[in-house]
PDB file of N, CA and C in Angstrom:
ATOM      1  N   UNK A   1     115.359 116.580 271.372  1.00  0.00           N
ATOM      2  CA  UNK A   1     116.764 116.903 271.579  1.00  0.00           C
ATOM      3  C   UNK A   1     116.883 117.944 272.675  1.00  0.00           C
ATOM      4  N   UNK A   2     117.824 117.639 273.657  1.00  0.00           N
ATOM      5  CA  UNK A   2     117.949 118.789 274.415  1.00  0.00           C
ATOM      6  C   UNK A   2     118.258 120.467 273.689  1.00  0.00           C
ATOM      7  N   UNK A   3     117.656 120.908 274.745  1.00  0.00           N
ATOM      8  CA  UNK A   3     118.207 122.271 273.764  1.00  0.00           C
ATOM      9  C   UNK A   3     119.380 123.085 274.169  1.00  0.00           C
ATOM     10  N   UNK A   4     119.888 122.535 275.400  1.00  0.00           N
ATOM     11  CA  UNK A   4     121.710 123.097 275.058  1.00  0.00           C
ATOM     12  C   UNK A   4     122.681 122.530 274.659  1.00  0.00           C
ATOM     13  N   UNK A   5     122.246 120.873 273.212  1.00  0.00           N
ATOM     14  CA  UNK A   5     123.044 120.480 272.860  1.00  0.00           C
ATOM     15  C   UNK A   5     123.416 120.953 272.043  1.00  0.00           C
ATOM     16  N   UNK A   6     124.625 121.231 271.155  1.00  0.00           N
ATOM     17  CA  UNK A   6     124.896 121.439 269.911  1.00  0.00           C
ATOM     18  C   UNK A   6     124.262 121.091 268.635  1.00  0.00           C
ATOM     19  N   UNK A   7     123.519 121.077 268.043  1.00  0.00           N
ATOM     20  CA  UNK A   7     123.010 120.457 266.752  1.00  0.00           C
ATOM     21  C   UNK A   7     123.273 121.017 265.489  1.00  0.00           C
ATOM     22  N   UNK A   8     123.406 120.099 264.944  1.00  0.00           N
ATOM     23  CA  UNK A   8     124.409 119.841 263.445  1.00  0.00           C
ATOM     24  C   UNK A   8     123.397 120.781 262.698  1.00  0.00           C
ATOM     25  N   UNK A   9     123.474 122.169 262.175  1.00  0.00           N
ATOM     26  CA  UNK A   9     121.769 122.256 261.314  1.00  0.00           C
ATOM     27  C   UNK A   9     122.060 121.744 259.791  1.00  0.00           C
ATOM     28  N   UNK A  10     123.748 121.369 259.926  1.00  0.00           N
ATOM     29  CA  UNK A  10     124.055 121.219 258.214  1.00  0.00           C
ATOM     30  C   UNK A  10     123.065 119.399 258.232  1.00  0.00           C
ATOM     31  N   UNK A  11     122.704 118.943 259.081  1.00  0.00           N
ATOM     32  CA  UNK A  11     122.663 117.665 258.719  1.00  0.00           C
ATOM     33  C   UNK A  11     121.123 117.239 258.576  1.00  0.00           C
ATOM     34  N   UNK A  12     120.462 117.496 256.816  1.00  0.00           N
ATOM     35  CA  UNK A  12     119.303 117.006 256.883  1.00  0.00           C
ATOM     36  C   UNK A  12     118.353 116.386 257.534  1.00  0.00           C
ATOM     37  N   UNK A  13     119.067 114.957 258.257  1.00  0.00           N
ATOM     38  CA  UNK A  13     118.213 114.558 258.661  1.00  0.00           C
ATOM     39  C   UNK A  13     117.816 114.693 260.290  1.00  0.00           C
ATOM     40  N   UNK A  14     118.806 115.130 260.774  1.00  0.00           N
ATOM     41  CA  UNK A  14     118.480 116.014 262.391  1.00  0.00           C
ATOM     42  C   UNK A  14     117.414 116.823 262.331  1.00  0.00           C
ATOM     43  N   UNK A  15     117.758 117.386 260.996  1.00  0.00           N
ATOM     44  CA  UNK A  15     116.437 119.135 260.894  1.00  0.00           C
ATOM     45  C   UNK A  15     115.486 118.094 260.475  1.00  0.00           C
ATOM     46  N   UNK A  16     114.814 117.288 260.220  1.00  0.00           N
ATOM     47  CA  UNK A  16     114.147 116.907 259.320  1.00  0.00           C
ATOM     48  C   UNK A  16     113.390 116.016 260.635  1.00  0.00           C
ATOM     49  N   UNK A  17     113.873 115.160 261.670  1.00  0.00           N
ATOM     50  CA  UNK A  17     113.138 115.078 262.832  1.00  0.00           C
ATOM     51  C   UNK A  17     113.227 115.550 263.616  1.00  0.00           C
ATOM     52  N   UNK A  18     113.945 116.534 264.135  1.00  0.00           N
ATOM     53  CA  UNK A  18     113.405 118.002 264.804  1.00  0.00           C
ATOM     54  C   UNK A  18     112.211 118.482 264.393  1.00  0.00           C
ATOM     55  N   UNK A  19     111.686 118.861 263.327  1.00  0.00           N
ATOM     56  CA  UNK A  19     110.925 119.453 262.623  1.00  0.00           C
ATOM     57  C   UNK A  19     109.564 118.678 262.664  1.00  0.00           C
ATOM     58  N   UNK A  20     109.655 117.567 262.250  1.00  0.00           N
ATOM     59  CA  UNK A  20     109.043 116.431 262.445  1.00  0.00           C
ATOM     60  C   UNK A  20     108.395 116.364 264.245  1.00  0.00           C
ATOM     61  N   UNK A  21     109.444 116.275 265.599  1.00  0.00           N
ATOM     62  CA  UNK A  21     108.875 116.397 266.407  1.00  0.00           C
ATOM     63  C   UNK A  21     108.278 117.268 266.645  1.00  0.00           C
ATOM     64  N   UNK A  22     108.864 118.554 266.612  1.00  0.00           N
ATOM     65  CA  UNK A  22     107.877 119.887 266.661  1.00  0.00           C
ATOM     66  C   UNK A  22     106.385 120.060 266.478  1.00  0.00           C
ATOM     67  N   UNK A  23     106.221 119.788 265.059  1.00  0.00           N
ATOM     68  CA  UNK A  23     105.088 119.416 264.876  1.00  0.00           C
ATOM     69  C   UNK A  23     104.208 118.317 265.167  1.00  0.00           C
ATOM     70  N   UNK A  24     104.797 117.518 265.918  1.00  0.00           N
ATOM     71  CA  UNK A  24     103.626 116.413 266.230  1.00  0.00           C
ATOM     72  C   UNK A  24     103.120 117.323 267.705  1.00  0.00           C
ATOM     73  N   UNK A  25     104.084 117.570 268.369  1.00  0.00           N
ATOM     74  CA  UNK A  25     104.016 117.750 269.690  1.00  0.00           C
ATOM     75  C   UNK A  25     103.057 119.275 269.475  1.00  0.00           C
ATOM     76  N   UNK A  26     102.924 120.180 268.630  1.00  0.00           N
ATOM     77  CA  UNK A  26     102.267 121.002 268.317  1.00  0.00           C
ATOM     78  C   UNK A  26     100.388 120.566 267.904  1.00  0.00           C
ATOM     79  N   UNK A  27     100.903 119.802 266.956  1.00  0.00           N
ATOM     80  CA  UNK A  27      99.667 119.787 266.239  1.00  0.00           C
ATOM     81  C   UNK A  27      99.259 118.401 266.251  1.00  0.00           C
ATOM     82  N   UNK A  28      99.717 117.136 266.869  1.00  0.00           N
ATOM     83  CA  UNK A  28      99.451 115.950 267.174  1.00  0.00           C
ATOM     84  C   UNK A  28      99.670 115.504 265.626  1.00  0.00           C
ATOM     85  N   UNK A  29      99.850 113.918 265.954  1.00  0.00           N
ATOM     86  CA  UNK A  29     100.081 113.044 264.502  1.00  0.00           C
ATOM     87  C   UNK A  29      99.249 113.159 263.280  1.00  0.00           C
ATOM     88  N   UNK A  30      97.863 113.482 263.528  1.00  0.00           N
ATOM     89  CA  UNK A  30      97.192 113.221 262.359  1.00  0.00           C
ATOM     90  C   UNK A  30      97.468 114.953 261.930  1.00  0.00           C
ATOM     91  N   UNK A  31      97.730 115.988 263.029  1.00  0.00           N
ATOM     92  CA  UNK A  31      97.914 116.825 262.073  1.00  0.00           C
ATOM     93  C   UNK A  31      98.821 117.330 261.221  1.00  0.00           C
ATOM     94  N   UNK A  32     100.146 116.874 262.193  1.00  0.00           N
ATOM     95  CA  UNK A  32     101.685 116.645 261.687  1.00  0.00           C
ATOM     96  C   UNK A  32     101.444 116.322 260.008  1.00  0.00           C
ATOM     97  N   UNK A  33     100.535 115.198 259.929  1.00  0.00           N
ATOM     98  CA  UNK A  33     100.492 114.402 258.415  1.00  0.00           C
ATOM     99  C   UNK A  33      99.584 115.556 257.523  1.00  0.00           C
ATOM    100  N   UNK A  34      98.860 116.182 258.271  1.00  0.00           N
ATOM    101  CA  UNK A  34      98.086 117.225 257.390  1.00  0.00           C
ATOM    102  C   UNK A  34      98.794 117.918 256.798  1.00  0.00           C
ATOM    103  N   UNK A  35      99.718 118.747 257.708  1.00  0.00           N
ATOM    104  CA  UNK A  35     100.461 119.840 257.168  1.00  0.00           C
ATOM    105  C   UNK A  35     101.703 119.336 256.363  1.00  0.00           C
ATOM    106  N   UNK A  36     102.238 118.632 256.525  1.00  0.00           N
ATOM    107  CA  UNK A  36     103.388 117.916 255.793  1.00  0.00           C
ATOM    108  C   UNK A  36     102.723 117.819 254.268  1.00  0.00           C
ATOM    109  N   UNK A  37     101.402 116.986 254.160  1.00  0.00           N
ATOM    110  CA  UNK A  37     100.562 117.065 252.905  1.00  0.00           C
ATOM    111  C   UNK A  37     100.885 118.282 252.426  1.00  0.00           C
ATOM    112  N   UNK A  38     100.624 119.215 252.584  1.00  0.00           N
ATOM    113  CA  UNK A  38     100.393 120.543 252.045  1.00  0.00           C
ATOM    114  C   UNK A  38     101.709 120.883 251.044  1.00  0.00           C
ATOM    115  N   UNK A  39     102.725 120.791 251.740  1.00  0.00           N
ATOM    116  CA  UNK A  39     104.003 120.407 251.106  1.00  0.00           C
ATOM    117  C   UNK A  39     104.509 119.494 250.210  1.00  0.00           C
ATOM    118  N   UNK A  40     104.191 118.518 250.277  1.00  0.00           N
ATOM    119  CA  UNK A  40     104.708 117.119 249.716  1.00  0.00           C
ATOM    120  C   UNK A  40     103.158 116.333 248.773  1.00  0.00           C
ATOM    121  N   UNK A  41     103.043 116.602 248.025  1.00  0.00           N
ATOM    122  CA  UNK A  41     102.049 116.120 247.114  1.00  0.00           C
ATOM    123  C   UNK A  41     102.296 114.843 246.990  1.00  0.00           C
ATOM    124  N   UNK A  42     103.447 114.289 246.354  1.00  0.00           N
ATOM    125  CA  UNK A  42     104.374 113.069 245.901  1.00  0.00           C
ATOM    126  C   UNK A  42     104.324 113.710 244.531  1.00  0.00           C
ATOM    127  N   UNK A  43     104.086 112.468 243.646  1.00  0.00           N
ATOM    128  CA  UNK A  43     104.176 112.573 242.001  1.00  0.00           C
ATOM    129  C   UNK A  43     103.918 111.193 241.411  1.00  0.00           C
ATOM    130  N   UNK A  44     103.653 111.081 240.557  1.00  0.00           N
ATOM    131  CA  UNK A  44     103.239 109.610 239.744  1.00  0.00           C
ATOM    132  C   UNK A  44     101.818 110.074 239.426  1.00  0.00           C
ATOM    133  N   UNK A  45     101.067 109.248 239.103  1.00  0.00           N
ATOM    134  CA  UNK A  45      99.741 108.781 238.672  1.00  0.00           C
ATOM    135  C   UNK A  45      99.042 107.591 239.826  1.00  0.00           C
ATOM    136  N   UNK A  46      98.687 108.118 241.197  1.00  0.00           N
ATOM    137  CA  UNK A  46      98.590 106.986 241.954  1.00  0.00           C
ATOM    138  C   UNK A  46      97.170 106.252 241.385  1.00  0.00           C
ATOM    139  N   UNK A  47      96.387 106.557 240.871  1.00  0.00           N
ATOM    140  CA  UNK A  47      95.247 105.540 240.505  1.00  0.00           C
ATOM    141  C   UNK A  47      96.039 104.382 239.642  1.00  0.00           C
ATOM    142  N   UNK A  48      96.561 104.807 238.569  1.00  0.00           N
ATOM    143  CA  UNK A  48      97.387 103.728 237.496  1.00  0.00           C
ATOM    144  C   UNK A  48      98.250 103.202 238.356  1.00  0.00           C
ATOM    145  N   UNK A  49      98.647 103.721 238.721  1.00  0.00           N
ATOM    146  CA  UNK A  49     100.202 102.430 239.651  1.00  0.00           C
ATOM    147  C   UNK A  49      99.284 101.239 240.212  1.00  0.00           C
ATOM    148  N   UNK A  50      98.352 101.928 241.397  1.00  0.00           N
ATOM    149  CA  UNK A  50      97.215 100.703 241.935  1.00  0.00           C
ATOM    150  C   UNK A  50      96.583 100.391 241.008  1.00  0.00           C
ATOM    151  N   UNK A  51      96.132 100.397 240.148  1.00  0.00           N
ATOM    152  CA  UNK A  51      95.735  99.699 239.739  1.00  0.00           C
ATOM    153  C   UNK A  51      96.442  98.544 238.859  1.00  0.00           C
ATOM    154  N   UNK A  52      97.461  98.577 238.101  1.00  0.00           N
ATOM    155  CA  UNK A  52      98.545  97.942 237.848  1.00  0.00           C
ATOM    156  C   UNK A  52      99.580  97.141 238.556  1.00  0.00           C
ATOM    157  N   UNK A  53      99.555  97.553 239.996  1.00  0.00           N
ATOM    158  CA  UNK A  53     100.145  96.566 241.476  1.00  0.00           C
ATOM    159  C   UNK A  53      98.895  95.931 241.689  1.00  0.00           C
ATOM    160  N   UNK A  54      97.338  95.667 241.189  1.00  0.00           N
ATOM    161  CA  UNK A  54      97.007  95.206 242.173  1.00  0.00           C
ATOM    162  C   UNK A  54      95.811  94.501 241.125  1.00  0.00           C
ATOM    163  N   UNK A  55      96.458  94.488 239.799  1.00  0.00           N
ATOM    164  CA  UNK A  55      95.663  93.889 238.438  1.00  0.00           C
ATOM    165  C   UNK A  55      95.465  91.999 238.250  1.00  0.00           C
ATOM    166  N   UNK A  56      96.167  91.824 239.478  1.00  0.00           N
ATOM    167  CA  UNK A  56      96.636  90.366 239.189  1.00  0.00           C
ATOM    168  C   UNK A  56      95.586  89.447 240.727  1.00  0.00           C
ATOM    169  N   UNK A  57      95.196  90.512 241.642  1.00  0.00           N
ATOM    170  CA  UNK A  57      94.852  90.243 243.217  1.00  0.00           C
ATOM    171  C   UNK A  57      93.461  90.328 242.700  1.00  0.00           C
ATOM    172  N   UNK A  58      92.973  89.028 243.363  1.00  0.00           N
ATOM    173  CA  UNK A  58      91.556  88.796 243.271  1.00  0.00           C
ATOM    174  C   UNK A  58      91.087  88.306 244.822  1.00  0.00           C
ATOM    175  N   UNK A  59      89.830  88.449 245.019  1.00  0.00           N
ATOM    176  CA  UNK A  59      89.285  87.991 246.643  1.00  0.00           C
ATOM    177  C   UNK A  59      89.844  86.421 246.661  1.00  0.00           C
ATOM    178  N   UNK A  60      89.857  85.669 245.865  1.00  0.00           N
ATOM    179  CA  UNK A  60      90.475  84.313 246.158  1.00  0.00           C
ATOM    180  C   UNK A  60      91.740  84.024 246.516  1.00  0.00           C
ATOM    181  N   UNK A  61      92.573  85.221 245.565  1.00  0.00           N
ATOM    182  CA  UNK A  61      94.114  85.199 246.107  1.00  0.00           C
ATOM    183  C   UNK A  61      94.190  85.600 247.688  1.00  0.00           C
ATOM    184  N   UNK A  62      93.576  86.421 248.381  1.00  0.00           N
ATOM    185  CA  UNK A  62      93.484  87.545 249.202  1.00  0.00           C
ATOM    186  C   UNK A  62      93.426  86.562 250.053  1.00  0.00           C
ATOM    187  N   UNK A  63      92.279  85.269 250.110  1.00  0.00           N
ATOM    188  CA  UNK A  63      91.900  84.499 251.123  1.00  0.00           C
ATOM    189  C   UNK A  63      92.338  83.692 250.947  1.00  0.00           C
ATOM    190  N   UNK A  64      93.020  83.033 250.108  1.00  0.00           N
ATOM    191  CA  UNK A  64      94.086  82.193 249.994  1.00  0.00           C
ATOM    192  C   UNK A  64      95.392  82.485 251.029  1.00  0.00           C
ATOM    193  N   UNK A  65      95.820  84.093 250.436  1.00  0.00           N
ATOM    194  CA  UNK A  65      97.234  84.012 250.987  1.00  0.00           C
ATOM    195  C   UNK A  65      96.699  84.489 252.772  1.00  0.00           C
ATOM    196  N   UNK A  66      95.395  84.797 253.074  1.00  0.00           N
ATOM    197  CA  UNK A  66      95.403  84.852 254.487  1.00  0.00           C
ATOM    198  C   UNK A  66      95.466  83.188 255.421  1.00  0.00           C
ATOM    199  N   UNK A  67      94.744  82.407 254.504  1.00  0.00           N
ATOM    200  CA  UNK A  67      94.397  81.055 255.191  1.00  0.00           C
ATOM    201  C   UNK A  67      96.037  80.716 255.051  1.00  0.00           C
ATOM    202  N   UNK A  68      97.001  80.627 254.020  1.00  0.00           N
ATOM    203  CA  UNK A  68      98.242  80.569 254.423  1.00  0.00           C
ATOM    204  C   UNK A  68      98.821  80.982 255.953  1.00  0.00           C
ATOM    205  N   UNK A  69      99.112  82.489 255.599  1.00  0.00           N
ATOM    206  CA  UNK A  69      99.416  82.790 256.797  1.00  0.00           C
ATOM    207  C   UNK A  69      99.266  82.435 258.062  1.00  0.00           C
ATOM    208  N   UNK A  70      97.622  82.321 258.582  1.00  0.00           N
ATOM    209  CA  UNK A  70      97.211  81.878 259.229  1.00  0.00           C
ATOM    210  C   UNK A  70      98.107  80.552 259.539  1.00  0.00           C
ATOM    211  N   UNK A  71      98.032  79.356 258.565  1.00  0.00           N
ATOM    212  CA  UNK A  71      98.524  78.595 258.762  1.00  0.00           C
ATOM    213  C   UNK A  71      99.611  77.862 259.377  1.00  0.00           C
ATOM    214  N   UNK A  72     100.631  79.017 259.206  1.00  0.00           N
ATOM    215  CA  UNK A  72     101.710  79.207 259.547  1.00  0.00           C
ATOM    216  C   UNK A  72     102.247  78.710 260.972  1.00  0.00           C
TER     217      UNK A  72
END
């Protein structure tokens, strides 16, 4: 964003990629994602979710639905 535009700071999501660019342009993408980590944990149980999204996927389905695609 230029910086003698006006910017909204009431509006989440302006600050939120402002902030966002800042830090890439600082600390490049993979570190942008580092530090954001530090902040943002998430929440759930991610082993149980994957494993429960992904209880039904076997290597046959996998190469099945690629030879599909492929197909396409």
């Amino acid at each position: 964003m230029n910086g003698n535009a006006a910017i909204d700071y009431r509006n989440p999501n302006v600050i939120r990629k402002m902030g966002i660019d800042a830090l890439t342009k600082e600390l490049g993408p993979v570190g942008m994602a580092y530090f954001i980590q530090q902040y943002d944990r998430g929440n759930g149980n991610y082993t149980a979710e994957r494993e429960a999204l992904l209880a039904d996927v076997t290597m046959e389905s996998l190469l099945s639905e690629l030879d599909a695609m492929r197909n396409k």
